[in-house]
C-alpha atoms as a PDB file:
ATOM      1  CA  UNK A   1     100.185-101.907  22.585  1.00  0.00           C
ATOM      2  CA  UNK A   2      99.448-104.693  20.880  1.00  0.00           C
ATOM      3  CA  UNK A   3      95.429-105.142  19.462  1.00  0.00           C
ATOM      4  CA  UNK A   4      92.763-107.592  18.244  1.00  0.00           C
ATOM      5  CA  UNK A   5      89.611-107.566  16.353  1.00  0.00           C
ATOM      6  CA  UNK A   6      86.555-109.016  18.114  1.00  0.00           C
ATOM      7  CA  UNK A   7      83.627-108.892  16.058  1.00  0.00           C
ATOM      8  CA  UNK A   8      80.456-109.379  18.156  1.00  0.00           C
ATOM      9  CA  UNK A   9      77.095-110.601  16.387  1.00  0.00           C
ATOM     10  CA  UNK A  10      74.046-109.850  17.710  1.00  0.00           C
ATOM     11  CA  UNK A  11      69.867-111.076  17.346  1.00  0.00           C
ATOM     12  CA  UNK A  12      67.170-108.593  17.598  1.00  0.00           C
ATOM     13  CA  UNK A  13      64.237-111.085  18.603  1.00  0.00           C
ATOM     14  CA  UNK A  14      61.676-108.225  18.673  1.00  0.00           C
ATOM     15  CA  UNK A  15      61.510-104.454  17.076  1.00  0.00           C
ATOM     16  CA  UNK A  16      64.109-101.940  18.434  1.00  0.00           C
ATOM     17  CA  UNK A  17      64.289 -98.451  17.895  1.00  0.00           C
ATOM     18  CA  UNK A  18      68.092 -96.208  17.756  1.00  0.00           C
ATOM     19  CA  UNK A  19      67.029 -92.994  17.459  1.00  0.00           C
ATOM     20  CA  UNK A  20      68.888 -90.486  14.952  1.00  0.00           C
ATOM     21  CA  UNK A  21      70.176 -87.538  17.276  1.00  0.00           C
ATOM     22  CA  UNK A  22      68.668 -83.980  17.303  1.00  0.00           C
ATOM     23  CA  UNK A  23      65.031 -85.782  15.860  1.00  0.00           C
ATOM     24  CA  UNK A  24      62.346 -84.159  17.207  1.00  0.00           C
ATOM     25  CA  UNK A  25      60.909 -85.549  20.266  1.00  0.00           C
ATOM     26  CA  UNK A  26      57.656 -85.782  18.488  1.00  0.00           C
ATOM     27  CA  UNK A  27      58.398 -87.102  15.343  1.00  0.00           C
ATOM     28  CA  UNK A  28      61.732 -89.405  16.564  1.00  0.00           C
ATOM     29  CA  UNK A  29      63.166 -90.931  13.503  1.00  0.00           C
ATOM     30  CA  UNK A  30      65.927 -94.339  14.087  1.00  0.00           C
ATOM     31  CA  UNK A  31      69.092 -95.721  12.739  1.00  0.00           C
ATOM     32  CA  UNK A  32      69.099 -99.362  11.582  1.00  0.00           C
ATOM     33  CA  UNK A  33      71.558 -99.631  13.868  1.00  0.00           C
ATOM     34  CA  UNK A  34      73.550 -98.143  17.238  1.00  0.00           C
ATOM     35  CA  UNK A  35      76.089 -95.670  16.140  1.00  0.00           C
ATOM     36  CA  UNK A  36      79.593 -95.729  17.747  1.00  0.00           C
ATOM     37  CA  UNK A  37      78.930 -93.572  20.739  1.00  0.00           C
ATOM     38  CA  UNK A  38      75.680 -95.487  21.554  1.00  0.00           C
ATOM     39  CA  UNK A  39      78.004 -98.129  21.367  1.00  0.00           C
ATOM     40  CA  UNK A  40      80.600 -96.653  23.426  1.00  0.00           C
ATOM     41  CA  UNK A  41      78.147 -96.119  26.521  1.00  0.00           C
ATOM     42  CA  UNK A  42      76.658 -99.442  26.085  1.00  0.00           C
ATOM     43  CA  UNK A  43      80.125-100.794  27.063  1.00  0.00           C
ATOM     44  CA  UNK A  44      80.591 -98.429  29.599  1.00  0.00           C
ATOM     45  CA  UNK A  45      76.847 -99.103  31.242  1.00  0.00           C
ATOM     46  CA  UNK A  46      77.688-102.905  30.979  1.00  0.00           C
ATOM     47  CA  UNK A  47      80.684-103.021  32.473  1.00  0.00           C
ATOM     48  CA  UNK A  48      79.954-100.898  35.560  1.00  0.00           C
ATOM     49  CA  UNK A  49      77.386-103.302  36.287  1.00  0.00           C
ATOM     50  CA  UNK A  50      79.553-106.571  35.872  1.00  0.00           C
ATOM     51  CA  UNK A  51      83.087-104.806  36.967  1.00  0.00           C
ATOM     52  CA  UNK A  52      81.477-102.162  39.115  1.00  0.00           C
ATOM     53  CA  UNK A  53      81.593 -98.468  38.638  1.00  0.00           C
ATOM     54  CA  UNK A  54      85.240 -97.645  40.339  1.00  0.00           C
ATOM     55  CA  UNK A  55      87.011-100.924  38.559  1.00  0.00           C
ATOM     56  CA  UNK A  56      85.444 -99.188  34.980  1.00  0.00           C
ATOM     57  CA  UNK A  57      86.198 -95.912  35.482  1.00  0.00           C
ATOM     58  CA  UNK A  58      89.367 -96.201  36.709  1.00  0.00           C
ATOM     59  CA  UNK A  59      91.033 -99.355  34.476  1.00  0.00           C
ATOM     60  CA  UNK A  60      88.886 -99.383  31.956  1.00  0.00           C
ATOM     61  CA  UNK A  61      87.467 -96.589  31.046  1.00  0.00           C
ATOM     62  CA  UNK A  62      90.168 -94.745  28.446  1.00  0.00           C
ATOM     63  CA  UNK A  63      90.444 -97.914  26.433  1.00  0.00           C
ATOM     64  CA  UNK A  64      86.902 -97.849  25.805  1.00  0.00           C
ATOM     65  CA  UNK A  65      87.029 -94.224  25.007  1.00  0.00           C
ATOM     66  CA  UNK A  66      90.204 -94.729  22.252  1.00  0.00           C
ATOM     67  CA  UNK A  67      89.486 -98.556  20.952  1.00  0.00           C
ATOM     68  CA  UNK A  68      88.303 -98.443  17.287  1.00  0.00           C
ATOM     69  CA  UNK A  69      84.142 -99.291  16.775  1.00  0.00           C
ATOM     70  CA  UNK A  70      82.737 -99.878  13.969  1.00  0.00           C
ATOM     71  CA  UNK A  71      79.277-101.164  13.005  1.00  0.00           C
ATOM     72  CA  UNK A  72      77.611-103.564  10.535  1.00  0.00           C
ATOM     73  CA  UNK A  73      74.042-103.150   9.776  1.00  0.00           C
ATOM     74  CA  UNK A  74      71.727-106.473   9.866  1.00  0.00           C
ATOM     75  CA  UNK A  75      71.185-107.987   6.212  1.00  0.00           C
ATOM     76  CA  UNK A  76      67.580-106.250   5.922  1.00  0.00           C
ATOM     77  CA  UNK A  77      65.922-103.973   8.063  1.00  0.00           C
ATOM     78  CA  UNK A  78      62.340-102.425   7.885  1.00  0.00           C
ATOM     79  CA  UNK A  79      61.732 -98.815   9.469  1.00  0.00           C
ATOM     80  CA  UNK A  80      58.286 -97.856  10.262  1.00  0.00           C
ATOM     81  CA  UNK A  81      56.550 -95.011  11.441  1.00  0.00           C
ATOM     82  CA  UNK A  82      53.897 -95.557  15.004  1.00  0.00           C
ATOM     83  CA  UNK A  83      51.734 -93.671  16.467  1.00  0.00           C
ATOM     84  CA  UNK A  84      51.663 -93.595  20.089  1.00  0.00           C
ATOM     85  CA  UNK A  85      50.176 -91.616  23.287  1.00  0.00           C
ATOM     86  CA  UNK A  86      52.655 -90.066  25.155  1.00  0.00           C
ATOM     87  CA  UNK A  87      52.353 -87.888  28.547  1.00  0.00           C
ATOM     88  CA  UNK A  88      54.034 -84.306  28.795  1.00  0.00           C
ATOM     89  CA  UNK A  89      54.776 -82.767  31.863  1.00  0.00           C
ATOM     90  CA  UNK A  90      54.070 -78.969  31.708  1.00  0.00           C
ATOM     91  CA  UNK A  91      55.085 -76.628  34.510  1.00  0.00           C
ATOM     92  CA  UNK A  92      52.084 -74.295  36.022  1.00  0.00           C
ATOM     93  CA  UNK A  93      51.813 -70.422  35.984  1.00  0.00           C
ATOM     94  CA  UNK A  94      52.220 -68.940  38.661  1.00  0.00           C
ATOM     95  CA  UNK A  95      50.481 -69.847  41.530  1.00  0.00           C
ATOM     96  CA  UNK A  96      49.040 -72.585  39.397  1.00  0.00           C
ATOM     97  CA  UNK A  97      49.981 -76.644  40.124  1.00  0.00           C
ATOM     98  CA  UNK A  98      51.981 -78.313  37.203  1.00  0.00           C
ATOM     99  CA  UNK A  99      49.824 -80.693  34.851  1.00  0.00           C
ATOM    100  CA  UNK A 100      50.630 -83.464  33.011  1.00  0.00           C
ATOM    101  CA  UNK A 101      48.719 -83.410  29.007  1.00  0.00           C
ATOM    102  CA  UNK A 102      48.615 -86.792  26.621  1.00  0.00           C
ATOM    103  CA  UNK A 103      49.720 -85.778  23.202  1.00  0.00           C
ATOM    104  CA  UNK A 104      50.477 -88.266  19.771  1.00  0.00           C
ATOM    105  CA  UNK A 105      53.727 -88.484  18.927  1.00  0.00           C
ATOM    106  CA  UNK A 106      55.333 -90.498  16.086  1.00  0.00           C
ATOM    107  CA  UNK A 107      58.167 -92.360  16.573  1.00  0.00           C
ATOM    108  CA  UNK A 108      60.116 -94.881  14.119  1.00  0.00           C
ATOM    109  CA  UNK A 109      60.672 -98.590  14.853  1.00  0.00           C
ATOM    110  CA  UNK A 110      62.901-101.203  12.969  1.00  0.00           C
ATOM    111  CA  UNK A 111      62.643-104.705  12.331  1.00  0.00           C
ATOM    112  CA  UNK A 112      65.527-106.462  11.468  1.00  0.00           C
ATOM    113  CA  UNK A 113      66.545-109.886   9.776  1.00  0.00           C
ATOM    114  CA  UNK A 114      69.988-111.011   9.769  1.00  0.00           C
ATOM    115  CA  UNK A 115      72.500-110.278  12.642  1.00  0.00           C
ATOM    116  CA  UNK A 116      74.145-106.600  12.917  1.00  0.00           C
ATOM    117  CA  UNK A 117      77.895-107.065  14.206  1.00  0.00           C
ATOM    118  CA  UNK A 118      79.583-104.513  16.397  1.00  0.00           C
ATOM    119  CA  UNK A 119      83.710-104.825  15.352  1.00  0.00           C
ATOM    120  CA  UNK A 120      85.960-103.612  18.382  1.00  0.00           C
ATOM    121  CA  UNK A 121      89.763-103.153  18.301  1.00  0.00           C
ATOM    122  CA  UNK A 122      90.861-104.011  21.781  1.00  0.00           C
ATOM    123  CA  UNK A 123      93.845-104.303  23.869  1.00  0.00           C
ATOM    124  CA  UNK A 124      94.762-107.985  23.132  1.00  0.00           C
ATOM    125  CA  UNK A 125      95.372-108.085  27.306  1.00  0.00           C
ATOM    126  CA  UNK A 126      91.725-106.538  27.754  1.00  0.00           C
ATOM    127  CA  UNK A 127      90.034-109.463  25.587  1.00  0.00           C
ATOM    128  CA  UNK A 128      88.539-111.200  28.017  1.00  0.00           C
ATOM    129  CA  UNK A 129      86.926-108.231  29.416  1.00  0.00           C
ATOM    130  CA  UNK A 130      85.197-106.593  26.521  1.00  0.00           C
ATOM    131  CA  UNK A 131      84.307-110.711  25.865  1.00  0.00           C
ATOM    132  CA  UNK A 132      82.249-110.248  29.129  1.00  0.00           C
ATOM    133  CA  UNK A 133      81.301-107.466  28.432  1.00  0.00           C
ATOM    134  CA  UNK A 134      79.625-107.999  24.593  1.00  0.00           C
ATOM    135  CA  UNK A 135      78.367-111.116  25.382  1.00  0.00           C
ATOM    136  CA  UNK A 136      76.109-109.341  28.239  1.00  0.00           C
ATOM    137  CA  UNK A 137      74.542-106.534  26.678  1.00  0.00           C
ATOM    138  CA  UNK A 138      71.071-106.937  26.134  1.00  0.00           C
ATOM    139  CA  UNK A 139      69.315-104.344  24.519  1.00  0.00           C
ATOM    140  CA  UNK A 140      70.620-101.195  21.366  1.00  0.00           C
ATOM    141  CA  UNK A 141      68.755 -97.535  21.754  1.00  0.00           C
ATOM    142  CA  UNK A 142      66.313 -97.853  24.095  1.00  0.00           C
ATOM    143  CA  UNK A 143      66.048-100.012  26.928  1.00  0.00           C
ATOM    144  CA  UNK A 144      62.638-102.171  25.061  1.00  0.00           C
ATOM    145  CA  UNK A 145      65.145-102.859  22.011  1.00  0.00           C
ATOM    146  CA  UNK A 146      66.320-106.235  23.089  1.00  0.00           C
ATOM    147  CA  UNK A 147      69.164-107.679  21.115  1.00  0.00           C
ATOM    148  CA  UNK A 148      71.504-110.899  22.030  1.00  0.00           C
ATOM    149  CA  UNK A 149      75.396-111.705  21.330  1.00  0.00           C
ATOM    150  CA  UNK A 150      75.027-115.120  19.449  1.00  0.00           C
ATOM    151  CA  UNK A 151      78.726-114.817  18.579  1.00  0.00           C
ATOM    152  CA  UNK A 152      81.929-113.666  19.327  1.00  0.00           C
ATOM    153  CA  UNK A 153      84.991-114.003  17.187  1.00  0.00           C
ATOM    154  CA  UNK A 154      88.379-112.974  15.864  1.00  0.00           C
ATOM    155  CA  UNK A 155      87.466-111.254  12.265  1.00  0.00           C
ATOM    156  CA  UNK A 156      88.352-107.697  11.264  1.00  0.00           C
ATOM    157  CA  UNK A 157      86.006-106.194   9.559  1.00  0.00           C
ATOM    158  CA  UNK A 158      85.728-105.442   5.679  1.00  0.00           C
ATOM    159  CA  UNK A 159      85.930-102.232   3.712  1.00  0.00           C
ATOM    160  CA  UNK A 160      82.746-101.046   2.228  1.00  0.00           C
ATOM    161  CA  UNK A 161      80.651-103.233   5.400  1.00  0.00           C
ATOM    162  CA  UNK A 162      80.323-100.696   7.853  1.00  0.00           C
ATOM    163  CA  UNK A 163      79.014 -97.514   8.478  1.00  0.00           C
ATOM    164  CA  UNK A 164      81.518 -94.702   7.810  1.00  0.00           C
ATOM    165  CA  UNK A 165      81.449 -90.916   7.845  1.00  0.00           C
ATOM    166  CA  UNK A 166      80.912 -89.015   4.775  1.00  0.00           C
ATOM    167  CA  UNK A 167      84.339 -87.487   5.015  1.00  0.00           C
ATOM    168  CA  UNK A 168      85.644 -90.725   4.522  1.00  0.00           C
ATOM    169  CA  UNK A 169      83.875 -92.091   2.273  1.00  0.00           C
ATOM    170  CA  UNK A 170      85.630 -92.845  -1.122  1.00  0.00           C
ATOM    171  CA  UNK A 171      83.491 -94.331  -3.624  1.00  0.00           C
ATOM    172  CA  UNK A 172      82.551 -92.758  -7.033  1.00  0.00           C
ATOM    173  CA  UNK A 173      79.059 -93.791  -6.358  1.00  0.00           C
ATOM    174  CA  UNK A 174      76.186 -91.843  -6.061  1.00  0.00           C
ATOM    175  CA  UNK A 175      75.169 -91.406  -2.694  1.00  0.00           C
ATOM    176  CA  UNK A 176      71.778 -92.121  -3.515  1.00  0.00           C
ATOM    177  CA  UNK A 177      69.806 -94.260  -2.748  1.00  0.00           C
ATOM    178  CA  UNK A 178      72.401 -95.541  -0.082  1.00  0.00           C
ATOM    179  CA  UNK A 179      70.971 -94.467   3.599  1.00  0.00           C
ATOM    180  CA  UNK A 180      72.672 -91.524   5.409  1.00  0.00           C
ATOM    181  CA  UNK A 181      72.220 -90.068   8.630  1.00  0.00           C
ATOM    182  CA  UNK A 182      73.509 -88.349  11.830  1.00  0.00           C
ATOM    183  CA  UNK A 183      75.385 -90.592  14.601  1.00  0.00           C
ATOM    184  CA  UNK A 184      76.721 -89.474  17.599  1.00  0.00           C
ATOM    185  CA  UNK A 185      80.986 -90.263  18.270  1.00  0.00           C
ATOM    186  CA  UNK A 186      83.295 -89.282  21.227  1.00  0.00           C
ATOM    187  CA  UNK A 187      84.838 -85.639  20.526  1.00  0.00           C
ATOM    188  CA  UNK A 188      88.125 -87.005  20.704  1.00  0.00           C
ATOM    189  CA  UNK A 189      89.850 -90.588  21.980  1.00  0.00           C
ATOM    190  CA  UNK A 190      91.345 -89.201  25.383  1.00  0.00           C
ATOM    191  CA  UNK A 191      88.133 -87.716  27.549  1.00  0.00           C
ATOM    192  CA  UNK A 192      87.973 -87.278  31.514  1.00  0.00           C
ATOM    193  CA  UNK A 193      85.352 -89.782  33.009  1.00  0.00           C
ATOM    194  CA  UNK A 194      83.674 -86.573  34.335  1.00  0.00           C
ATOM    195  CA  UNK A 195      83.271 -85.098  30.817  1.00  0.00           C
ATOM    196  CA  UNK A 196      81.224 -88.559  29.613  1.00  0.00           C
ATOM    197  CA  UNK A 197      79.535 -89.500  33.150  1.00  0.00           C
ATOM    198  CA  UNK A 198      78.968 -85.458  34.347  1.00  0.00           C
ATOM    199  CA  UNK A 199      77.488 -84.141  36.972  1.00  0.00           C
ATOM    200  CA  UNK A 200      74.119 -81.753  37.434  1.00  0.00           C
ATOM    201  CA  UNK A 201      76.543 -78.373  36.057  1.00  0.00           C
ATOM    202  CA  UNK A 202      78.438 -79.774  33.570  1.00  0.00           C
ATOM    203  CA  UNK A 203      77.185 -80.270  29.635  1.00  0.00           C
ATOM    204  CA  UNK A 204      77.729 -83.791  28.437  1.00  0.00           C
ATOM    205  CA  UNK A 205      76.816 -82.891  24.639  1.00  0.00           C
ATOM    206  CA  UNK A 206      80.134 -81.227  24.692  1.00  0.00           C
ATOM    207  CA  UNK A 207      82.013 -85.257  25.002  1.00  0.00           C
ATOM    208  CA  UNK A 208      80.459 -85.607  21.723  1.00  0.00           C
ATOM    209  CA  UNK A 209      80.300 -84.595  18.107  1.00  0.00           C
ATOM    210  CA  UNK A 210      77.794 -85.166  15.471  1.00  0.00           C
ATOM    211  CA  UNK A 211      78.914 -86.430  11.948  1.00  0.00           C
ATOM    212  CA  UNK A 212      76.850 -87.628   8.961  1.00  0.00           C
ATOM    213  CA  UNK A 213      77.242 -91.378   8.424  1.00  0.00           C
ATOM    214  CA  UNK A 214      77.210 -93.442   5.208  1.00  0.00           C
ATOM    215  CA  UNK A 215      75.180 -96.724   5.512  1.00  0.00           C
ATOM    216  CA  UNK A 216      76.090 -99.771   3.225  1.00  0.00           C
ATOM    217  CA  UNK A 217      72.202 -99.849   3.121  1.00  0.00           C
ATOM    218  CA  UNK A 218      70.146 -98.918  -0.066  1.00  0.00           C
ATOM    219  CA  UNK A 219      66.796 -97.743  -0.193  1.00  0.00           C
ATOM    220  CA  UNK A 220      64.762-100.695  -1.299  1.00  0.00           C
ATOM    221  CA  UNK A 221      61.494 -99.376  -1.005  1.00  0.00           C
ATOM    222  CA  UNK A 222      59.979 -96.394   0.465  1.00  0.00           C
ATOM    223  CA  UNK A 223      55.566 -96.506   0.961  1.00  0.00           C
ATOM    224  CA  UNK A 224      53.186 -94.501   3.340  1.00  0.00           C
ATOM    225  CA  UNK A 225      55.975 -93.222   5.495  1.00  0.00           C
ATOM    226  CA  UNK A 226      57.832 -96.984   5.739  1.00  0.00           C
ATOM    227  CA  UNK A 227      61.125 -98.412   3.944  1.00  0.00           C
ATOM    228  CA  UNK A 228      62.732-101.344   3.117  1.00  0.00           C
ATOM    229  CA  UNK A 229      66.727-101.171   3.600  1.00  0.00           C
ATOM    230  CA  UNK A 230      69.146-103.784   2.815  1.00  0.00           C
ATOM    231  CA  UNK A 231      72.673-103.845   2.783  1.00  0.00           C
ATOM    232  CA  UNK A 232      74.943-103.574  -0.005  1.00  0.00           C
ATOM    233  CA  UNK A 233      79.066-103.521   0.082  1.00  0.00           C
ATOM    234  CA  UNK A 234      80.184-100.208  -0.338  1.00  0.00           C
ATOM    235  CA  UNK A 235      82.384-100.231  -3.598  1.00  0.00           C
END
């Protein structure tokens, strides 16, 4: 089957927040950018609501499962900690009504400058599609983290510009002070559409693995709890 790079840039107008998977709820730290299984269900979510759900899972569906994604973080990006008032919903004794309690919780938000680029090796037939598709998506993480496709074009992407597990990275570098954290990834490039999109009884952590990532990000500056990353090729 023959493929094609699309390489899909895209504006974060406000602050956005990707949370790192397995962070504590009340502490929730963030990626400076999606990860490829955020990106994965972004593309699935999207295209459900322009194709509708049947046409997605049913076409669809297992390219966007095998297709290659890889992700370029924005030129700088600034990560700070907030402190916000959230509500926690706590079950009664017995006999006893359930109660909601307001608690602080920290949670991480970014601030980007320059465009982060999402590179996806499609089915040349299924261009127009994922087009569609990238060009619609509206928000990264959560559903406040508002980000817009400026650009879409033929470019395959770089060695040592995207994000990459630590079993493949290469370089005689020292990992430090490059940025590394979890990310989410489909378990494997062939999964049932029950196994990603389950019901009540089923587990969906098991569609997915956890792997440590490699950032071509470096450390600029850490202070009070904040830092300053900005990307550098990976040699």
């Amino acid at each position: 089957m023959t493929r094609t790079w699309l390489a899909a840039d895209y504006h974060f107008p406000a602050t956005y927040s990707c949370r790192i998977p397995m962070s504590s709820a009340s502490h929730a730290t963030v990626t400076p950018a999606p990860g490829p299984a955020t990106v994965r269900l972004a593309l699935i979510r999207t295209a459900i609501e322009l194709f509708g759900l049947e046409f997605v899972r049913d076409k669809l569906f297992p390219s966007i499962c095998s297709l290659r994604v890889l992700i370029k973080p924005p030129e700088r990006v600034a990560i700070t900690p907030h402190r916000l008032r959230a509500l926690k919903w706590e079950a009664g004794e017995k006999g006893k009504q359930d109660r909601v309690l307001e608690s602080v919780v920290v949670r991480e938000i970014a601030h980007a400058q320059g465009h982060m680029t999402v590179y996806l090796e499609v089915p040349l037939q299924e261009e127009l599609l994922y087009r569609q598709i990238l060009q619609t998506i509206g928000y990264w993480g959560q559903t406040n983290s508002f980000a817009c496709c400026v650009e879409i074009t033929h470019e395959e992407p770089q060695p040592g510009t995207y994000a990459l597990p630590l079993s493949d990275f290469r370089s005689t570098e020292p990992l430090q002070p490059l940025f590394i954290c979890l990310l989410t990834e489909f378990r494997k490039p062939v999964l049932t559409w029950q196994e990603v999109t389950p019901a009540f009884h089923l587990d969906q952590r098991k569609a997915f693995r956890l792997d440590i990532y490699v950032w071509p990000m470096i450390v600029e500056r850490k202070q009070n709890g904040s830092q300053i990353l900005v990307r550098r090729l990976l040699e």
